[in-house]
Protein backbone atom coordinates (compact mmCIF):
# COMPACT_ATOMS: atom_id res chain seq x y z
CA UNK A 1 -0.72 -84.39 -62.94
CA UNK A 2 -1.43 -82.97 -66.17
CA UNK A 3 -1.56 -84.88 -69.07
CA UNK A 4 2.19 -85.33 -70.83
CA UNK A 5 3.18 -85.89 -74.24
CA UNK A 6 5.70 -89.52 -73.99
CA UNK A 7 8.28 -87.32 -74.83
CA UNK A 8 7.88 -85.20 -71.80
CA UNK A 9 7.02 -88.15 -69.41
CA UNK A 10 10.22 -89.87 -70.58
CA UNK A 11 11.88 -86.02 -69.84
CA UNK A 12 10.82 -86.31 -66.57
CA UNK A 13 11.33 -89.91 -65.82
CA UNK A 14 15.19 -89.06 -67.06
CA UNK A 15 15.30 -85.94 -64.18
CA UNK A 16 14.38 -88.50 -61.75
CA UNK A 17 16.91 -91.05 -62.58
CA UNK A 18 19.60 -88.23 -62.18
CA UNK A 19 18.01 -87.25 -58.50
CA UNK A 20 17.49 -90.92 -57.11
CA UNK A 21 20.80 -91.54 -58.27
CA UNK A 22 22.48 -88.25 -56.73
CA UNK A 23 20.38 -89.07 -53.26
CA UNK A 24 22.25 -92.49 -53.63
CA UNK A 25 24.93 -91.32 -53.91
CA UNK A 26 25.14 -88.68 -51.14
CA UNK A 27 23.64 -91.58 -48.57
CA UNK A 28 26.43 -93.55 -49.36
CA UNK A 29 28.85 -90.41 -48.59
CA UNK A 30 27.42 -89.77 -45.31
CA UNK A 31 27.09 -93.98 -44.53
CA UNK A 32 30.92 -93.65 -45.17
CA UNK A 33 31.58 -90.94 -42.87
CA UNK A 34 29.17 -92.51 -39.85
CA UNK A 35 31.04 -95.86 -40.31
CA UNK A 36 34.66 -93.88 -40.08
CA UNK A 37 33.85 -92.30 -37.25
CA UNK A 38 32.37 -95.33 -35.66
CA UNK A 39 35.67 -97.54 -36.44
CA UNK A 40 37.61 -94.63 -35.34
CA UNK A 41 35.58 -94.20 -31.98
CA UNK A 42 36.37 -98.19 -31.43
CA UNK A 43 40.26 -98.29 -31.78
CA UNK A 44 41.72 -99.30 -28.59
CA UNK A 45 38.74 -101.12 -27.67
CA UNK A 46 38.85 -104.82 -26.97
CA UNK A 47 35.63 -105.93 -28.14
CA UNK A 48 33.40 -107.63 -25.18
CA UNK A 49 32.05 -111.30 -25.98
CA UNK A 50 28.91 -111.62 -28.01
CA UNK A 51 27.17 -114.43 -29.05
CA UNK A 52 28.98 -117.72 -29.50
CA UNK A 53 32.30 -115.05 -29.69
CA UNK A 54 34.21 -114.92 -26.56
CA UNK A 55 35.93 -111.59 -25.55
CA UNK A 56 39.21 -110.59 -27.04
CA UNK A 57 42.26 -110.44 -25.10
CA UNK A 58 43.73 -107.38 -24.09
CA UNK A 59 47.26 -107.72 -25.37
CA UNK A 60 48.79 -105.27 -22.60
CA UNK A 61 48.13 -108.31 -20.43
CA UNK A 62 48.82 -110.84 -22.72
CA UNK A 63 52.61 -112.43 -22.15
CA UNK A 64 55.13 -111.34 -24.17
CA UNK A 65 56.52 -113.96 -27.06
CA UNK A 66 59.89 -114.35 -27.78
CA UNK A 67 60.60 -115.18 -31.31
């Protein structure tokens, strides 16, 4: 690297503020999407048992309540 003024270091320690935070950014955008899609993928889906979590009914067997 060649040798930089403080001025120019702090220049270029300000450009890559502005691209760590835009790379943040657009990882969070495309987290977003992969977790929609995920929770979208699951709807409908009784979730097995897991762990000390037993298995959720399916409420198309479940008996009706009358209120």
């Amino acid at each position: 690297m060649p040798d930089m003024t403080p001025v120019e270091f702090a220049a270029l320690l300000g450009g890559m503020v502005v691209e760590v935070e835009n790379a943040a950014q657009e990882g969070l955008e495309r987290a977003t999407k992969l977790v929609q899609r995920e929770a979208r993928a699951e709807l409908g889906h009784y979730q097995d048992a897991s762990g000390p979590f037993p298995a959720w009914p399916n409420w198309r067997k479940a008996p009706k309540m009358i209120a």
